[in-house]
Protein backbone atom coordinates (compact mmCIF):
# COMPACT_ATOMS: atom_id res chain seq x y z
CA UNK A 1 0.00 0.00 0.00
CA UNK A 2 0.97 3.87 -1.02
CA UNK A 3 -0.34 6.51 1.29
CA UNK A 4 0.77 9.74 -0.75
CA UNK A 5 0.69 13.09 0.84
CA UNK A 6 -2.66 14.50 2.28
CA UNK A 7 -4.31 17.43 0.15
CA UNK A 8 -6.14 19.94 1.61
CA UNK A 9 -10.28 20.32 0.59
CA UNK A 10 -12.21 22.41 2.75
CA UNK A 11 -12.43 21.64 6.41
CA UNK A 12 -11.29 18.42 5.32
CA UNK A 13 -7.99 15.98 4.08
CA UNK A 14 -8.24 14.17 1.37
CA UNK A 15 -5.68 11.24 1.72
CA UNK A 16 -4.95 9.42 -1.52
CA UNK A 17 -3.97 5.72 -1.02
CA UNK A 18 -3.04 2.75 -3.53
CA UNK A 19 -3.47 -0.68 -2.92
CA UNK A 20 -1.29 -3.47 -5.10
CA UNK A 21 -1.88 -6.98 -5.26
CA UNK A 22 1.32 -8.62 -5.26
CA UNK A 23 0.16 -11.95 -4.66
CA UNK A 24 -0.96 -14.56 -7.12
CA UNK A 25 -5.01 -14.85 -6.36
CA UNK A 26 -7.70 -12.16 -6.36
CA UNK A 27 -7.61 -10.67 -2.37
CA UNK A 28 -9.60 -8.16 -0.34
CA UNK A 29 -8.16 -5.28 1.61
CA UNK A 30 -8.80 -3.54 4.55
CA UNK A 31 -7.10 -0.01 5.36
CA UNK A 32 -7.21 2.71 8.35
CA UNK A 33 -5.24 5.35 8.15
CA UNK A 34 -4.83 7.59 11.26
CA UNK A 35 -4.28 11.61 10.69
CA UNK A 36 -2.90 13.71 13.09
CA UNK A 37 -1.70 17.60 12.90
CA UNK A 38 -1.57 20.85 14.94
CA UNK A 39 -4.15 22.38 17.48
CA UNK A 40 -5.50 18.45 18.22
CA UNK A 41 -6.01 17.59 14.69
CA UNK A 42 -7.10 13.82 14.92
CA UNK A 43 -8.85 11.45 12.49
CA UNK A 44 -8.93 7.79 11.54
CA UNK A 45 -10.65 7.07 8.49
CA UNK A 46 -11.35 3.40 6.94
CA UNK A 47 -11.96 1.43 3.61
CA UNK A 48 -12.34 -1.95 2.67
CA UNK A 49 -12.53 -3.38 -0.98
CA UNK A 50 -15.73 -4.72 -2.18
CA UNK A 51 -17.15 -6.91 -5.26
CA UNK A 52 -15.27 -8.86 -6.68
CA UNK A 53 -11.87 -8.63 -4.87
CA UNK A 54 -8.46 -7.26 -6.02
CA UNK A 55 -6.76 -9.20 -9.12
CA UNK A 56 -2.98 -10.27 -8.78
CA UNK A 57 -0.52 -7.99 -9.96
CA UNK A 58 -3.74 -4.84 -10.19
CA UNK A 59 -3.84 -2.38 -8.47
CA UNK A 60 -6.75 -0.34 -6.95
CA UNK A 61 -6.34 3.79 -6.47
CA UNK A 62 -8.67 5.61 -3.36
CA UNK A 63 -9.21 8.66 -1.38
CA UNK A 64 -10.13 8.75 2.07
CA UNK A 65 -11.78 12.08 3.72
CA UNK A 66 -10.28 12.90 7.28
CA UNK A 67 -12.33 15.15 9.33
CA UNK A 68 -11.91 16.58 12.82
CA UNK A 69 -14.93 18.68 14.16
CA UNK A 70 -13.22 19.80 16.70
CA UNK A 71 -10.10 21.29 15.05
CA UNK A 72 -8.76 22.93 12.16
CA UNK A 73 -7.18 21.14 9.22
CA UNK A 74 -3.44 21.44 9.80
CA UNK A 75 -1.10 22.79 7.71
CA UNK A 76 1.06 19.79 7.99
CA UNK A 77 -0.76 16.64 8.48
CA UNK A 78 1.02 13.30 9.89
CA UNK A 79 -0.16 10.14 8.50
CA UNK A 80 0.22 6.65 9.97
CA UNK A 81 -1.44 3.40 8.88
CA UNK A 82 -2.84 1.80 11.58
CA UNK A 83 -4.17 -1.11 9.91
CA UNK A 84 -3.61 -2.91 6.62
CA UNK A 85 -5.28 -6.62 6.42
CA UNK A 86 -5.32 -8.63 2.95
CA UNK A 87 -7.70 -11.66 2.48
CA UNK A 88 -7.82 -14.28 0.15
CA UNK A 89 -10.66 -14.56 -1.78
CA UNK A 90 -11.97 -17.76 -1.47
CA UNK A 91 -13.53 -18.73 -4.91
């Protein structure tokens, strides 16, 4: 998985992630990505691919929206994974 730098969108982050399939069957993948920044900035944000499943050696582009009610969107965001599971698909 890719995380590539946060971009700014309002009172929001968009965080733009890839997921490859370097395996050799179709797979599922689960992802959440924790964002952190300046005056308490803090938002963890999930996905999980659907249908069908991811097909070896594809890969499978997203975006995931960070918001934080309570704070402003930082000017320099941190961004850790905090969770990255693959499954096999099992047809």
């Amino acid at each position: 998985m890719t995380v590539f730098k946060p971009v700014r969108s309002g009172s929001a982050l968009t965080v733009p992630i890839k997921i490859t399939n370097r395996g050799d069957q179709r797979a599922f993948y689960e992802v959440a990505v924790r964002v952190t920044g300046d005056h308490g900035f803090d938002a963890t944000v999930r996905m999980k691919s659907e249908a069908v499943g991811l097909y070896p050696g594809t890969s499978w582009p997203a975006e995931l929206t960070a918001r934080d009610s309570g704070s402003p969107v930082p000017k320099n965001p941190q961004v850790t994974i905090v969770k990255s599971t693959k499954s096999k698909h099992l047809r």
